[in-house]
N, C-alpha and C. Protein backbone atom coordinates (compact mmCIF):
# COMPACT_ATOMS: atom_id res chain seq x y z
N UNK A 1 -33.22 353.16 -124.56
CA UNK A 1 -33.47 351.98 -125.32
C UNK A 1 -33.34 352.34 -126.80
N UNK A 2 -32.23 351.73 -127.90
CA UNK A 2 -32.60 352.08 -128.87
C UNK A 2 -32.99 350.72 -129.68
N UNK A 3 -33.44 351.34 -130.66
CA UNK A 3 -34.07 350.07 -132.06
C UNK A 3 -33.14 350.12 -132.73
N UNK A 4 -33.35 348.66 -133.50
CA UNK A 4 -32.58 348.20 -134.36
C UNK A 4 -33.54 347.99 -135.54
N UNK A 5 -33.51 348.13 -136.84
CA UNK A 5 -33.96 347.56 -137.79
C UNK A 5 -33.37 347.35 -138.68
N UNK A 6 -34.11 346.05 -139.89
CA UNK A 6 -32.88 345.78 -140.96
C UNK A 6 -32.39 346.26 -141.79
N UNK A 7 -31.88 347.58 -141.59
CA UNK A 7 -31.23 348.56 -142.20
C UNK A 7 -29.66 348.93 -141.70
N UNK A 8 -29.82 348.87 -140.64
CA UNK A 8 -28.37 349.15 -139.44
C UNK A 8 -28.94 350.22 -138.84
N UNK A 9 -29.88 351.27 -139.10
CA UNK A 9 -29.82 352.75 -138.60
C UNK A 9 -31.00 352.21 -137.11
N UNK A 10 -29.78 352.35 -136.32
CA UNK A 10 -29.95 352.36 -134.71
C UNK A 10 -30.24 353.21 -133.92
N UNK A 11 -30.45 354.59 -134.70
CA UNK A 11 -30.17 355.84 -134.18
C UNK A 11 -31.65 356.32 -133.61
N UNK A 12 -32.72 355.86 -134.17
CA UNK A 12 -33.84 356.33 -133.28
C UNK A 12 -34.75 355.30 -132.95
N UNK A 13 -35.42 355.52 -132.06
CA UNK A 13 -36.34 355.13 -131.27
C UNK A 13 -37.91 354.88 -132.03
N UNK A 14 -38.15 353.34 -132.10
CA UNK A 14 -39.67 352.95 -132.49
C UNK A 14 -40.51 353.51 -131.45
N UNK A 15 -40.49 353.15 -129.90
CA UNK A 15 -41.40 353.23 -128.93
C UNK A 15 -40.68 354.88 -127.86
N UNK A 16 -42.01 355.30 -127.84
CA UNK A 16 -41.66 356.48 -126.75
C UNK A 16 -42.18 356.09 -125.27
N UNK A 17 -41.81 356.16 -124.23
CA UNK A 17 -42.80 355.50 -122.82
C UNK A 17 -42.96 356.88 -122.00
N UNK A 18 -43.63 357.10 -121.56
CA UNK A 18 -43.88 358.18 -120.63
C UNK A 18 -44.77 357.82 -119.69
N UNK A 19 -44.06 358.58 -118.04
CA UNK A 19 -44.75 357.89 -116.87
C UNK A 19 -45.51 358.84 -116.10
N UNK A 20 -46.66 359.22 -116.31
CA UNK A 20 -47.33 360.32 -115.53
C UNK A 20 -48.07 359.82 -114.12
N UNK A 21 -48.01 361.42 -113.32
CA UNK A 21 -48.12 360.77 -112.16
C UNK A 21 -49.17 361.99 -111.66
N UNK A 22 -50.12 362.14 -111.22
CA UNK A 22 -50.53 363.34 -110.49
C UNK A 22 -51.98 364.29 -111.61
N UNK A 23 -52.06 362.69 -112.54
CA UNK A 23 -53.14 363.27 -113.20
C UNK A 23 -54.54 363.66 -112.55
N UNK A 24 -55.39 364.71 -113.08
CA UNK A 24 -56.80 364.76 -112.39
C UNK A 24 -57.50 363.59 -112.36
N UNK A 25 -57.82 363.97 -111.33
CA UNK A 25 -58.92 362.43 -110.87
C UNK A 25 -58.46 361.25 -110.69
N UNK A 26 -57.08 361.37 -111.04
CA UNK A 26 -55.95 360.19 -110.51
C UNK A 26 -54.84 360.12 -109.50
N UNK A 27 -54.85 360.81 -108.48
CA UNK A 27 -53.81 361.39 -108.16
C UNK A 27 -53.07 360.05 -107.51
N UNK A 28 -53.38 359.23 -107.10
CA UNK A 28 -53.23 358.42 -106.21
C UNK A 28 -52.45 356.94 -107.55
N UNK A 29 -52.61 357.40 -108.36
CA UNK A 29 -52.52 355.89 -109.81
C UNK A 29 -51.13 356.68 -110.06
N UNK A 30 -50.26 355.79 -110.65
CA UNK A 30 -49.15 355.54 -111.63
C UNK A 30 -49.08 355.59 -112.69
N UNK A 31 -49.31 356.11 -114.07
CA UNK A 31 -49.95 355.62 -115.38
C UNK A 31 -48.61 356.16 -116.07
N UNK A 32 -48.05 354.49 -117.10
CA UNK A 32 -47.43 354.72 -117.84
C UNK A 32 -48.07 354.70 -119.47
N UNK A 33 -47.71 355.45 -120.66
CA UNK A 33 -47.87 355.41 -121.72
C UNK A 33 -46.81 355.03 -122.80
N UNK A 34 -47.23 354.16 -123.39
CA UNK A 34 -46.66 353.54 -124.46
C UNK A 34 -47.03 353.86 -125.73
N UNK A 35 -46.54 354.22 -126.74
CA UNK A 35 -46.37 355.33 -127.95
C UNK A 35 -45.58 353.99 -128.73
N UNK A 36 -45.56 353.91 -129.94
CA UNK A 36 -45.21 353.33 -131.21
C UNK A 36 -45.41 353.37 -132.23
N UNK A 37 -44.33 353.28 -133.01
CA UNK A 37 -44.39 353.74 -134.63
C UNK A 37 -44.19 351.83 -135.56
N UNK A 38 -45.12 352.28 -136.26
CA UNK A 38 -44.94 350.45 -137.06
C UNK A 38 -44.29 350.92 -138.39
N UNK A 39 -43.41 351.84 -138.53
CA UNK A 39 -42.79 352.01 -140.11
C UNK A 39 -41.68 352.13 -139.72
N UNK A 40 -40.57 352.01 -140.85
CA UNK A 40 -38.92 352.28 -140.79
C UNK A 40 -38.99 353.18 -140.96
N UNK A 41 -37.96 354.50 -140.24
CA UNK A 41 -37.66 355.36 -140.22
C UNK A 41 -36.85 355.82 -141.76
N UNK A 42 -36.38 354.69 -142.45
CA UNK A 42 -35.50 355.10 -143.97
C UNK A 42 -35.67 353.08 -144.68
N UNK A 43 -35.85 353.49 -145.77
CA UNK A 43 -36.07 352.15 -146.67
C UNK A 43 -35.37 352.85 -148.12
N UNK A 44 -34.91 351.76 -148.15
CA UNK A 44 -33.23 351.39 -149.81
C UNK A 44 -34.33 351.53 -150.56
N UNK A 45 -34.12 352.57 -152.06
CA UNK A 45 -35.35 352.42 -153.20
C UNK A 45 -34.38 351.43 -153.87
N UNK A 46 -33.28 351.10 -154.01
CA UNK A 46 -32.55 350.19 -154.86
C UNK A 46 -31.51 351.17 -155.50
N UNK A 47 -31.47 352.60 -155.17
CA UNK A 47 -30.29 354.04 -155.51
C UNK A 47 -30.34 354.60 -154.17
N UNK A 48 -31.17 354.96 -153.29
CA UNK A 48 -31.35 355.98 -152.21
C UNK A 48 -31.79 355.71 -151.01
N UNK A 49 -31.19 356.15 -149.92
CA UNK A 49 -32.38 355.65 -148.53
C UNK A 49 -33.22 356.82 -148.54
N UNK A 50 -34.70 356.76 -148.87
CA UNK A 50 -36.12 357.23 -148.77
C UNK A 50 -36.32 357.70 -147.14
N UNK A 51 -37.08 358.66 -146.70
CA UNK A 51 -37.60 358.58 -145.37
C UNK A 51 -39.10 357.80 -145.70
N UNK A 52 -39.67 356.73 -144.82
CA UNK A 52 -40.43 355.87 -144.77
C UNK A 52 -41.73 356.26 -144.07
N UNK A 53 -41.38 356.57 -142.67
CA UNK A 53 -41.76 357.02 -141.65
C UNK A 53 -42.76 357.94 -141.57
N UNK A 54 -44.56 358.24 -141.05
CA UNK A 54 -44.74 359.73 -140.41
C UNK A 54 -44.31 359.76 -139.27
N UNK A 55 -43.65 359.44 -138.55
CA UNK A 55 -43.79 359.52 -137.19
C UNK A 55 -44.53 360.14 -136.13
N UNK A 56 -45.72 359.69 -136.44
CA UNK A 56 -46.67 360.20 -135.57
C UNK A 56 -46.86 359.45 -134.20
N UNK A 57 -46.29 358.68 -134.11
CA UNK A 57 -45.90 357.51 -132.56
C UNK A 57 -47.41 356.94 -132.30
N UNK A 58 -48.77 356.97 -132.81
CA UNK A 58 -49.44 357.02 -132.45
C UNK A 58 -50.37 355.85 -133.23
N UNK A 59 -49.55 355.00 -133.39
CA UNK A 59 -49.95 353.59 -134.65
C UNK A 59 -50.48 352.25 -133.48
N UNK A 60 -49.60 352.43 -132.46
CA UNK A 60 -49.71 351.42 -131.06
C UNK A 60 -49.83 351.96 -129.94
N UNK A 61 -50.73 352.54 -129.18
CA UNK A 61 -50.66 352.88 -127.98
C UNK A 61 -51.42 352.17 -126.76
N UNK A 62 -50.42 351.80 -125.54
CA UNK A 62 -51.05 351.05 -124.48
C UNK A 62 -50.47 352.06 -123.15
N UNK A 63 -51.88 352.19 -122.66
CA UNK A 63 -51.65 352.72 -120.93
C UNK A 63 -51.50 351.58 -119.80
N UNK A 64 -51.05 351.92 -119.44
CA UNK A 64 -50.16 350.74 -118.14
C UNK A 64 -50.72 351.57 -116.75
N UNK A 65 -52.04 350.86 -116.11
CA UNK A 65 -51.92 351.95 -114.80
C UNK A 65 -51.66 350.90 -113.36
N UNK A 66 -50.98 351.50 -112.27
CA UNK A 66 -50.85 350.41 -111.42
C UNK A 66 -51.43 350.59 -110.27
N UNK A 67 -52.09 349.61 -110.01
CA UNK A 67 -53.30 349.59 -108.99
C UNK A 67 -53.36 348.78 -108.10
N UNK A 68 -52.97 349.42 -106.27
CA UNK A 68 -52.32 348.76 -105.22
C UNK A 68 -53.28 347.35 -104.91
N UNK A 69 -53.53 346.08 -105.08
CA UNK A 69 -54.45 345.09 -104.68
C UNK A 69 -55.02 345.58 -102.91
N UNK A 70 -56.33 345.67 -102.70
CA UNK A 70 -56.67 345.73 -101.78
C UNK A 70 -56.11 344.69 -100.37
N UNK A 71 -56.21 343.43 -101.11
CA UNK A 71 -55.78 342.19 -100.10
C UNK A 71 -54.63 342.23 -99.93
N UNK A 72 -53.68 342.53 -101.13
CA UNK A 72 -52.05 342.80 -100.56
C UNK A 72 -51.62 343.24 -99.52
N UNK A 73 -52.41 344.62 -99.69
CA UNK A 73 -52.00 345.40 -98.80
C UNK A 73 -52.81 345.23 -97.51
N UNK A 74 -53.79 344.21 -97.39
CA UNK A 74 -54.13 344.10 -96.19
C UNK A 74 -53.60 343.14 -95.42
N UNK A 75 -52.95 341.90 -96.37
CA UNK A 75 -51.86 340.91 -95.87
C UNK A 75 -50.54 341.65 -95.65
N UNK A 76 -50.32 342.57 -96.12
CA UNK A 76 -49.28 343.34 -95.68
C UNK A 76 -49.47 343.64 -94.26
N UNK A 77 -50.34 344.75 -94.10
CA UNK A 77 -50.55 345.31 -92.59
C UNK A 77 -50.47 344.57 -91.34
N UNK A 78 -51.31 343.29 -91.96
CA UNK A 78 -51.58 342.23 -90.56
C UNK A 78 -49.83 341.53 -90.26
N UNK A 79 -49.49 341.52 -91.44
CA UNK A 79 -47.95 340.76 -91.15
C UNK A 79 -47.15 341.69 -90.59
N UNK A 80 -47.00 342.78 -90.50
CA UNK A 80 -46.34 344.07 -90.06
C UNK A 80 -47.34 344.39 -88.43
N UNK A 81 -48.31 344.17 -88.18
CA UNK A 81 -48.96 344.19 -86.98
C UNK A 81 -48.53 342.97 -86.02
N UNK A 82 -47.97 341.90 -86.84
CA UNK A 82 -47.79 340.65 -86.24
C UNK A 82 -46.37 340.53 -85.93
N UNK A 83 -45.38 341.20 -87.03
CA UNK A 83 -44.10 341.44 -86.43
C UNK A 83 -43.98 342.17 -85.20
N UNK A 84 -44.65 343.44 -84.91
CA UNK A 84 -44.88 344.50 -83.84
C UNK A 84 -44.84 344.08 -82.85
N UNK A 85 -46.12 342.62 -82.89
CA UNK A 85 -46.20 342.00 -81.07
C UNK A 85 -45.54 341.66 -80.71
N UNK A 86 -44.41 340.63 -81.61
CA UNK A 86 -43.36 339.78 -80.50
C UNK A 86 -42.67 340.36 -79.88
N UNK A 87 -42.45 339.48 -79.16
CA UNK A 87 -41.44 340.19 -78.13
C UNK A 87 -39.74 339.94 -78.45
């Protein structure tokens, strides 16, 4: 995925995502991380493009974890138990 900003320079990335899997005490969860930077990477002084940026990715961050619904998956089973019987 790259960014665009109103500069033209397309070349790097605002948001980093990373998808961990097999954390302690989680083994069983999905957890993605979302990382973001809220500055331009280069800004026009009116002679020079400036670097703008710390890029510390760490201005917006959201964890995403995914968590199987109990009832889903129990309307799942019964419909899969119910395909099984017919004949």
């Amino acid at each position: 995925m790259q960014s665009e900003n109103d500069y033209g320079h397309g070349e790097e990335d605002h948001m980093v995502t990373y998808k961990m899997e097999g954390l302690p005490g989680r083994e069983e969860e999905s957890v993605w991380l979302i990382f973001m930077e809220d500055r331009p990477f280069v800004l026009y002084d009116g002679c020079n493009w400036v670097k703008a940026s710390d890029r510390d990715y760490n201005d917006f961050v959201v964890e995403i974890t995914a968590i199987p619904e109990p009832a889903t998956l129990c309307l799942f089973a019964i419909g899969t138990l119910l395909l099984r019987k017919r004949p």
